[in-house]
PDB file of N, CA and C in Angstrom:
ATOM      1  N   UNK A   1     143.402 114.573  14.968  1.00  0.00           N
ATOM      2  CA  UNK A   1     144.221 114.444  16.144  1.00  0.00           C
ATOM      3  C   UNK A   1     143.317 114.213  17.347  1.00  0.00           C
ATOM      4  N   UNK A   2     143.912 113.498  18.417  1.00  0.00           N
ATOM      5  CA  UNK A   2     142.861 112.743  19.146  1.00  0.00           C
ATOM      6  C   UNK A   2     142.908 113.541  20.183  1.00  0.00           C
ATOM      7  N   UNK A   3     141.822 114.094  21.032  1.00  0.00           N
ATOM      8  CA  UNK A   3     141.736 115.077  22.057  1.00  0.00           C
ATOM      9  C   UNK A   3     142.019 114.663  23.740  1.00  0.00           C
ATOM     10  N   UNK A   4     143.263 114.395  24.688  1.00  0.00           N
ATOM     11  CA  UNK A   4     143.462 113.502  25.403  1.00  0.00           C
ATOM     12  C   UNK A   4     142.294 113.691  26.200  1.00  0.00           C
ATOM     13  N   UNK A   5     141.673 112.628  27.060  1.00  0.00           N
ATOM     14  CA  UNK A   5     140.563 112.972  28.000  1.00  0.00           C
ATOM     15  C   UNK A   5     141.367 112.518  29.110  1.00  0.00           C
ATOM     16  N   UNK A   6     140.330 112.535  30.206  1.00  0.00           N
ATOM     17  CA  UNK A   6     141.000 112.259  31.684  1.00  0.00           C
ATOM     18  C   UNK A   6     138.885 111.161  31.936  1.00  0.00           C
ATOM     19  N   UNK A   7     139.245 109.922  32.542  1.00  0.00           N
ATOM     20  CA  UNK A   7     137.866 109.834  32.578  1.00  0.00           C
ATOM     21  C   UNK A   7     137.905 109.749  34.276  1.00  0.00           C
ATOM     22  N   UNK A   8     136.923 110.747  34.711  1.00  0.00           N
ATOM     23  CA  UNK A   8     136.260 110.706  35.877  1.00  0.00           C
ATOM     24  C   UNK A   8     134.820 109.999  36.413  1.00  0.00           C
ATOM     25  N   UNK A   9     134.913 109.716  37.799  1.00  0.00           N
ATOM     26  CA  UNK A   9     133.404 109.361  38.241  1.00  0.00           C
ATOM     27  C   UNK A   9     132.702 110.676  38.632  1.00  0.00           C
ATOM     28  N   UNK A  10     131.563 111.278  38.977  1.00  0.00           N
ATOM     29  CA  UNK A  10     131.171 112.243  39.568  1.00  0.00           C
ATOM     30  C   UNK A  10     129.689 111.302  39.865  1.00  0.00           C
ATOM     31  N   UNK A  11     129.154 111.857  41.067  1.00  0.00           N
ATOM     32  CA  UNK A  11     127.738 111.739  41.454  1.00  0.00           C
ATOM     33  C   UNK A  11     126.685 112.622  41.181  1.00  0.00           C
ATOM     34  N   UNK A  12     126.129 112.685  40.502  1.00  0.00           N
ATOM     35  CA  UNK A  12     125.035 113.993  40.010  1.00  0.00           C
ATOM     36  C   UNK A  12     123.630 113.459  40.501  1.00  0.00           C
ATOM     37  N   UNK A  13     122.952 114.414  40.990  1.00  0.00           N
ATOM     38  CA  UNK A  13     121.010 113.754  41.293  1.00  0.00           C
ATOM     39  C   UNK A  13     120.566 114.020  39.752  1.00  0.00           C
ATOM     40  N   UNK A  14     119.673 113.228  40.132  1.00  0.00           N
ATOM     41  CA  UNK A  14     118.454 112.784  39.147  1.00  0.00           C
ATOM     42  C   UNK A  14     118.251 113.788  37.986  1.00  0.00           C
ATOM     43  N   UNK A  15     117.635 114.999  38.839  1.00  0.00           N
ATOM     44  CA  UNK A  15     117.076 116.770  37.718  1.00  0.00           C
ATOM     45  C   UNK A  15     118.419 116.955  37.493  1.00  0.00           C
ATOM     46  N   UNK A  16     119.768 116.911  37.746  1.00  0.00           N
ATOM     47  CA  UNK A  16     120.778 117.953  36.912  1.00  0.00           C
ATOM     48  C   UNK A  16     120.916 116.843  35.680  1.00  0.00           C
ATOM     49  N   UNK A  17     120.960 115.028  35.935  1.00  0.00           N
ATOM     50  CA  UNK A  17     121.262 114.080  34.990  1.00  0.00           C
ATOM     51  C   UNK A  17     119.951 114.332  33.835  1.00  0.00           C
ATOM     52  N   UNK A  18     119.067 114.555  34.321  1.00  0.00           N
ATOM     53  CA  UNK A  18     118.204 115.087  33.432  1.00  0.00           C
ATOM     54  C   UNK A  18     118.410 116.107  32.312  1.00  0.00           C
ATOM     55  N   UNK A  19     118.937 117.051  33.403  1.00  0.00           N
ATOM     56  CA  UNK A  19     119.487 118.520  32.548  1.00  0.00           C
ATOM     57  C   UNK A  19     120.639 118.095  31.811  1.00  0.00           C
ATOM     58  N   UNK A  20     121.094 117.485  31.763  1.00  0.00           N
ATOM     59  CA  UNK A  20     122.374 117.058  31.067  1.00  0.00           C
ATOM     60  C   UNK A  20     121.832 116.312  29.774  1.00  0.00           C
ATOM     61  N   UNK A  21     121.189 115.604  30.289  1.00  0.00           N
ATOM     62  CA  UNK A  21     119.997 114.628  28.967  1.00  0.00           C
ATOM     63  C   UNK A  21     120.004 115.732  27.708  1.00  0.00           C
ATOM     64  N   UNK A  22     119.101 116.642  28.794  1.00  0.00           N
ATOM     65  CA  UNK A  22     118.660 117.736  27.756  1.00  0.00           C
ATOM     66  C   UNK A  22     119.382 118.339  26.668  1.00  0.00           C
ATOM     67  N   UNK A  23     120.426 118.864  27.701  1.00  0.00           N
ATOM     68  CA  UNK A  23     121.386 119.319  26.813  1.00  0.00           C
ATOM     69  C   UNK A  23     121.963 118.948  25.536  1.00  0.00           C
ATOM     70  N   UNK A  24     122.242 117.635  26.560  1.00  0.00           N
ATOM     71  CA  UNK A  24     122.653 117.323  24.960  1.00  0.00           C
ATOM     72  C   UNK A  24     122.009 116.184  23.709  1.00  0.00           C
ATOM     73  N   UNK A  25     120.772 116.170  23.750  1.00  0.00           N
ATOM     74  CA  UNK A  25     119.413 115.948  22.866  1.00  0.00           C
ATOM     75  C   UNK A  25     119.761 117.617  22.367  1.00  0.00           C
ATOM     76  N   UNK A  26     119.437 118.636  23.000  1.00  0.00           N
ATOM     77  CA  UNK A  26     119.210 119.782  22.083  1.00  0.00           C
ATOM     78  C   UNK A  26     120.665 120.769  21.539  1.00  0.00           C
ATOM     79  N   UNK A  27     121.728 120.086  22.200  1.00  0.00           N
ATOM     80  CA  UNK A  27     122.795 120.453  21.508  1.00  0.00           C
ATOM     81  C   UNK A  27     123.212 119.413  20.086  1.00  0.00           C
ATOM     82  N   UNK A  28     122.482 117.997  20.082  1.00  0.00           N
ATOM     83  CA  UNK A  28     122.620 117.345  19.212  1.00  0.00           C
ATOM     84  C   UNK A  28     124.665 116.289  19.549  1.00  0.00           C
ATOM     85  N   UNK A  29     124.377 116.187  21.004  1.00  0.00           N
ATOM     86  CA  UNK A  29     125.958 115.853  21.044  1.00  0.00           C
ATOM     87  C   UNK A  29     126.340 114.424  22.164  1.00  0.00           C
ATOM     88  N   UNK A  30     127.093 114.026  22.204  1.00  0.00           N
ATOM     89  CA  UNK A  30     127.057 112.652  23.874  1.00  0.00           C
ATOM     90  C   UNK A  30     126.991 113.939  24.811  1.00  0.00           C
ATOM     91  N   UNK A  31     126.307 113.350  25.879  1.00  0.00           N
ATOM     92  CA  UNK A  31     126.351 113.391  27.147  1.00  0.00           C
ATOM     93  C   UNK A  31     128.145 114.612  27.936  1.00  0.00           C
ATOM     94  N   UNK A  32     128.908 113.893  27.153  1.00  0.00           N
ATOM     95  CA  UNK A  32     130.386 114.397  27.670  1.00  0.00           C
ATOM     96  C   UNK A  32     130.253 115.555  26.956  1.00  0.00           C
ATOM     97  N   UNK A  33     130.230 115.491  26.034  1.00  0.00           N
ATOM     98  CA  UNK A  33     130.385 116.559  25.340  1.00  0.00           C
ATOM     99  C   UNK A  33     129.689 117.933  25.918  1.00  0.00           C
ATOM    100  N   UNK A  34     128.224 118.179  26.072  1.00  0.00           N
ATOM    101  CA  UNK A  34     127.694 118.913  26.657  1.00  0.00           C
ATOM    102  C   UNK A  34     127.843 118.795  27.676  1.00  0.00           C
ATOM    103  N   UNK A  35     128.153 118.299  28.714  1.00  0.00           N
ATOM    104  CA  UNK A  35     129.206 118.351  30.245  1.00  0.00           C
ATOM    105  C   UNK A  35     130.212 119.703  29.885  1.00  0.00           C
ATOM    106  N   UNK A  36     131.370 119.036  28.859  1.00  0.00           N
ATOM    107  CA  UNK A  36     132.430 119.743  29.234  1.00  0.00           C
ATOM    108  C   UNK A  36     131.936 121.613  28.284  1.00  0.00           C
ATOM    109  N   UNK A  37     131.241 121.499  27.497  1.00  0.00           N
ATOM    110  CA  UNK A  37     130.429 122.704  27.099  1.00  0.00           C
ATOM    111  C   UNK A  37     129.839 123.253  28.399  1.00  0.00           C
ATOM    112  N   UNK A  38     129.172 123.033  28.639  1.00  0.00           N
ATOM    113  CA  UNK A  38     128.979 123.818  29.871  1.00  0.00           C
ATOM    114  C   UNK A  38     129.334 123.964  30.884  1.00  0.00           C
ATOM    115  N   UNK A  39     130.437 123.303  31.333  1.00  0.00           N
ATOM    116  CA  UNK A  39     131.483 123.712  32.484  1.00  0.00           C
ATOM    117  C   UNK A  39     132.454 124.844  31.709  1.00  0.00           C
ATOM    118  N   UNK A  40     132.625 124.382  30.180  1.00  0.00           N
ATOM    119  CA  UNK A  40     133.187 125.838  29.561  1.00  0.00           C
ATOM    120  C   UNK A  40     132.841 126.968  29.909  1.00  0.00           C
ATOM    121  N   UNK A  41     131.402 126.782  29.897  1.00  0.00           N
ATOM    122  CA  UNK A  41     130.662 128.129  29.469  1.00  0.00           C
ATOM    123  C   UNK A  41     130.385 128.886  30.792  1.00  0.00           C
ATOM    124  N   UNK A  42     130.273 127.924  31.821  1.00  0.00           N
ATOM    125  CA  UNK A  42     130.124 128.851  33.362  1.00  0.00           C
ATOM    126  C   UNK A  42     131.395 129.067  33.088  1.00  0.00           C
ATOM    127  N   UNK A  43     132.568 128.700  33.354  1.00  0.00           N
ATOM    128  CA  UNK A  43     134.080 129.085  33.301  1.00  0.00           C
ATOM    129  C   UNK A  43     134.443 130.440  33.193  1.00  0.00           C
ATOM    130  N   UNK A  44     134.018 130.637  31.901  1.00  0.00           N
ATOM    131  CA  UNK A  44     134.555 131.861  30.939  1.00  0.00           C
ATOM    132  C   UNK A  44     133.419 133.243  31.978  1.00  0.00           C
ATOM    133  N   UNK A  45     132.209 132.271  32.145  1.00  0.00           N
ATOM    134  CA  UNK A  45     131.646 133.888  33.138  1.00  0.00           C
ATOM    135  C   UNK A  45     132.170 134.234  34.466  1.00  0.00           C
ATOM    136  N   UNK A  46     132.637 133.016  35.370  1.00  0.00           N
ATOM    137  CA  UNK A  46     133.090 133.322  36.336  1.00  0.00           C
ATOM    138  C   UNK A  46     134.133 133.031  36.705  1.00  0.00           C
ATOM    139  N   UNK A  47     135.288 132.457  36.339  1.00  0.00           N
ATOM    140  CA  UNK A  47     136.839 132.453  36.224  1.00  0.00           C
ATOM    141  C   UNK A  47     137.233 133.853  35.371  1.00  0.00           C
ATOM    142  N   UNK A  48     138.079 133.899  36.259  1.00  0.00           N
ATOM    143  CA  UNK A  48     139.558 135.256  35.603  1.00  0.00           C
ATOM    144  C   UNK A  48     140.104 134.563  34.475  1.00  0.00           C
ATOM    145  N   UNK A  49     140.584 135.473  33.228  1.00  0.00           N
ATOM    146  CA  UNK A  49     140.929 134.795  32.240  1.00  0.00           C
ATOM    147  C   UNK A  49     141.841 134.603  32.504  1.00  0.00           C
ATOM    148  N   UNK A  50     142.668 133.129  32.183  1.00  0.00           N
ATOM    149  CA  UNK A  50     144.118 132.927  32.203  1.00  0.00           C
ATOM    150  C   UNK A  50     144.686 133.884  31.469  1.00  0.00           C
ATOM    151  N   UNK A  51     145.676 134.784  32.205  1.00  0.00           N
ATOM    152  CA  UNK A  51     146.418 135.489  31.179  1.00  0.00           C
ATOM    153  C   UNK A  51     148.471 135.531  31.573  1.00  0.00           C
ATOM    154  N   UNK A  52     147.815 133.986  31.903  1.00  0.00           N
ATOM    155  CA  UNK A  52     149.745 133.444  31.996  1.00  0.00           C
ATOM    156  C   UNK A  52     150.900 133.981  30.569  1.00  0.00           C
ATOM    157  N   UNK A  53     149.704 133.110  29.682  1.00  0.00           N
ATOM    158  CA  UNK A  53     150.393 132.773  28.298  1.00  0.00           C
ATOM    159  C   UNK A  53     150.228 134.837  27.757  1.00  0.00           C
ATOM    160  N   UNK A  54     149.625 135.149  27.494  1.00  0.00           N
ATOM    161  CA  UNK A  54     149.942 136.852  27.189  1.00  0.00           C
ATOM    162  C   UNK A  54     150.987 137.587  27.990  1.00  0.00           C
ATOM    163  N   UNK A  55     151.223 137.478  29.244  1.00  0.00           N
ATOM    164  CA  UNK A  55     151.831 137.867  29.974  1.00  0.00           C
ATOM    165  C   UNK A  55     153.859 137.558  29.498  1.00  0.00           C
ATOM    166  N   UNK A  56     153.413 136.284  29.269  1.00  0.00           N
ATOM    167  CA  UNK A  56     154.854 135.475  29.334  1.00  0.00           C
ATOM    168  C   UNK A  56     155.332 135.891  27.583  1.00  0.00           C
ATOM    169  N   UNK A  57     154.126 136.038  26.762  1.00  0.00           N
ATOM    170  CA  UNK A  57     154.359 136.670  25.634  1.00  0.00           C
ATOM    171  C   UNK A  57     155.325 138.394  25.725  1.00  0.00           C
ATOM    172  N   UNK A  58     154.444 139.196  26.233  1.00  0.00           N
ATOM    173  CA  UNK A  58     154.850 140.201  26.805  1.00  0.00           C
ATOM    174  C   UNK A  58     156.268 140.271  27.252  1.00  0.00           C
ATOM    175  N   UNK A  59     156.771 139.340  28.476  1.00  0.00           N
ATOM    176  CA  UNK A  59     157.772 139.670  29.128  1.00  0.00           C
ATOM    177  C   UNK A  59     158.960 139.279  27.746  1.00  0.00           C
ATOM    178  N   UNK A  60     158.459 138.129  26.623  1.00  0.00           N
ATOM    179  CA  UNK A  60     159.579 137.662  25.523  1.00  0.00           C
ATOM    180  C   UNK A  60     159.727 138.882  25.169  1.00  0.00           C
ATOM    181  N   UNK A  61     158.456 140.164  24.457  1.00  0.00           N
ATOM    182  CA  UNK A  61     158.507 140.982  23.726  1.00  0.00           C
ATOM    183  C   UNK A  61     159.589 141.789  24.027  1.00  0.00           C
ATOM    184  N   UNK A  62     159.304 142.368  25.698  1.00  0.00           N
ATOM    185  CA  UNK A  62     159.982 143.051  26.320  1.00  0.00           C
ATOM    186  C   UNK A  62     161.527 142.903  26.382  1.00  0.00           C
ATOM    187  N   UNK A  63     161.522 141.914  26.386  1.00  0.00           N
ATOM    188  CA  UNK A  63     162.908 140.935  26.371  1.00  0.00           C
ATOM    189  C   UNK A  63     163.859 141.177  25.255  1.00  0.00           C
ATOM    190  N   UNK A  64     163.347 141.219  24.268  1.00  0.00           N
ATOM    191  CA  UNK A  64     163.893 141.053  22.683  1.00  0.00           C
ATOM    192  C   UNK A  64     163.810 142.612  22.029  1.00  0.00           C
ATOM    193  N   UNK A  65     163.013 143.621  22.919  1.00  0.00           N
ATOM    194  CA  UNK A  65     163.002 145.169  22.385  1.00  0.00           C
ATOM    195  C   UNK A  65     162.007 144.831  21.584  1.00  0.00           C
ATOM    196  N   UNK A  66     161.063 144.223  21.406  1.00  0.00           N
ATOM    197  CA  UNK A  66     160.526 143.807  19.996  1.00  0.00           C
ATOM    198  C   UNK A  66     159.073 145.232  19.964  1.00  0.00           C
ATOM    199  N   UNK A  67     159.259 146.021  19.117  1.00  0.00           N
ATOM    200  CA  UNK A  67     158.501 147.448  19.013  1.00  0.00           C
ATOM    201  C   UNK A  67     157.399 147.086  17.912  1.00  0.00           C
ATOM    202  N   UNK A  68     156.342 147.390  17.675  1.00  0.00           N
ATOM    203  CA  UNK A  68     155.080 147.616  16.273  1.00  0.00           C
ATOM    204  C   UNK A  68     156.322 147.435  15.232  1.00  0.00           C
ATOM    205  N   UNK A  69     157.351 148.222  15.487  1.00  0.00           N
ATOM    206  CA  UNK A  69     157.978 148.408  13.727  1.00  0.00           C
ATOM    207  C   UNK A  69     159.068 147.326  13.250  1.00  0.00           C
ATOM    208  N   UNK A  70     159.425 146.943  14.219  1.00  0.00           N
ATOM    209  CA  UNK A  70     160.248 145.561  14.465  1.00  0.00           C
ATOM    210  C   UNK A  70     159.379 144.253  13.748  1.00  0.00           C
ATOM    211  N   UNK A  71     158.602 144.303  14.780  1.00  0.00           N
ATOM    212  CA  UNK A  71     157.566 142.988  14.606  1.00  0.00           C
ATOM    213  C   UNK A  71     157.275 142.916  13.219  1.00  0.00           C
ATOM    214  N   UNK A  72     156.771 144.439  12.670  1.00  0.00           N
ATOM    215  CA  UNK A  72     156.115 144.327  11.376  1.00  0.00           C
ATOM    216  C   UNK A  72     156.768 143.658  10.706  1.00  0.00           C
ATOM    217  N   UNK A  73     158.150 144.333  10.233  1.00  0.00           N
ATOM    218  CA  UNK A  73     159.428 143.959   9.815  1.00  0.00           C
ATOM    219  C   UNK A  73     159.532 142.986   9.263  1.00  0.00           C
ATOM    220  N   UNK A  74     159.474 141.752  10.927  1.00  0.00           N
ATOM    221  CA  UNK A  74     159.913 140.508  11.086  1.00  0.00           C
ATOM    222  C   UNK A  74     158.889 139.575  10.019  1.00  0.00           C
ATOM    223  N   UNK A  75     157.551 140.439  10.423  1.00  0.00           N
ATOM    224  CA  UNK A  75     156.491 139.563   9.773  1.00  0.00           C
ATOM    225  C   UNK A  75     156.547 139.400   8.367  1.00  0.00           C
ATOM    226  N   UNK A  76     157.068 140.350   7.825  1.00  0.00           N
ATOM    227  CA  UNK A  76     157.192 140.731   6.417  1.00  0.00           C
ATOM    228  C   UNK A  76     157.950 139.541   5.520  1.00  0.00           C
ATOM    229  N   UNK A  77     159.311 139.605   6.330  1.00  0.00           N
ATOM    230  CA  UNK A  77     160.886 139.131   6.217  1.00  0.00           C
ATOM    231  C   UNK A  77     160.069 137.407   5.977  1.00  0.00           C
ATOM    232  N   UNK A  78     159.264 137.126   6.644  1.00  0.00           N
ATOM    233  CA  UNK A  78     158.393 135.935   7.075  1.00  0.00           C
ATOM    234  C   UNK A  78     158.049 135.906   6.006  1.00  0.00           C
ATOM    235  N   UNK A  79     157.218 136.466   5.814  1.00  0.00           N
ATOM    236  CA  UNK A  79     156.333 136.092   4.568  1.00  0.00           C
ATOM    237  C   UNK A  79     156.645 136.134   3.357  1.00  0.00           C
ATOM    238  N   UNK A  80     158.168 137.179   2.880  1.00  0.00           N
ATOM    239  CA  UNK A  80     158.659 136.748   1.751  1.00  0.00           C
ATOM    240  C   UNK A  80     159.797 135.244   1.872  1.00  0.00           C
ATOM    241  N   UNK A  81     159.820 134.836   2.545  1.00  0.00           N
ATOM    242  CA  UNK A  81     160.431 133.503   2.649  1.00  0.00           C
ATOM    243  C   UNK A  81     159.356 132.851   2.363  1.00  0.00           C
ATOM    244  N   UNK A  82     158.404 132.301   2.665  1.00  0.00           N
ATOM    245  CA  UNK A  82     157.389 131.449   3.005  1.00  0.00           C
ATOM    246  C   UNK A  82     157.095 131.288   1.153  1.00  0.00           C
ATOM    247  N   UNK A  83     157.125 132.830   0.527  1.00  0.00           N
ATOM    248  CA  UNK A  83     157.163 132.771  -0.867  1.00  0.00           C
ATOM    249  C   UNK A  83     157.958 132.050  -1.367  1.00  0.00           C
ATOM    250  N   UNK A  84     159.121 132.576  -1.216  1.00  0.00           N
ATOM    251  CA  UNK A  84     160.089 132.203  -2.163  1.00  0.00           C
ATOM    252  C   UNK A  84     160.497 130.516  -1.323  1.00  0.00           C
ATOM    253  N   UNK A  85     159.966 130.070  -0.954  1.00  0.00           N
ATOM    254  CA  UNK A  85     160.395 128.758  -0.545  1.00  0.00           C
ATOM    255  C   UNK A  85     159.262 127.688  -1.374  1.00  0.00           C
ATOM    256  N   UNK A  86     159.963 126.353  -1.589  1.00  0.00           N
ATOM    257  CA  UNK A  86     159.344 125.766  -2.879  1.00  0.00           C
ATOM    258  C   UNK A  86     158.260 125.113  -2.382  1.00  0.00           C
TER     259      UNK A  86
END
């Protein structure tokens, strides 16, 4: 499955296009690739984790009464279908 991109221009000096070289010679990868790796990787240290999607999980849970013993339940009910289906 094909990963959508967005293609941008950016202006970078010389030593970071370098550092980028580097990267990705020693990550073994294109150029983009180790870009978007390491805009990952600062990300995750200094961005707040998105926690939209847990949250909005939560409010369904809350929503539906859904308890540990419920859920289990459900999961169960799940998985003997998944069996018995051909």
């Amino acid at each position: 499955m094909a990963i959508p991109t967005i293609k941008s221009t950016y202006s970078l000096d010389i030593e970071t296009v370098r550092q980028l070289d580097g990267l990705a010679k020693h990550w073994n990868t294109s150029k983009s690739a180790a870009l978007r790796r390491a805009i990952r990787t600062a990300a995750r240290r200094v961005l707040p984790p998105n926690t939209e999607s847990l949250e909005a999980l939560g409010r369904l849970q809350r929503l539906l009464s859904l308890d540990q013993q419920t859920a289990a339940e459900w999961e169960n009910e799940v998985k003997r279908e998944r069996h018995a289906a051909p």
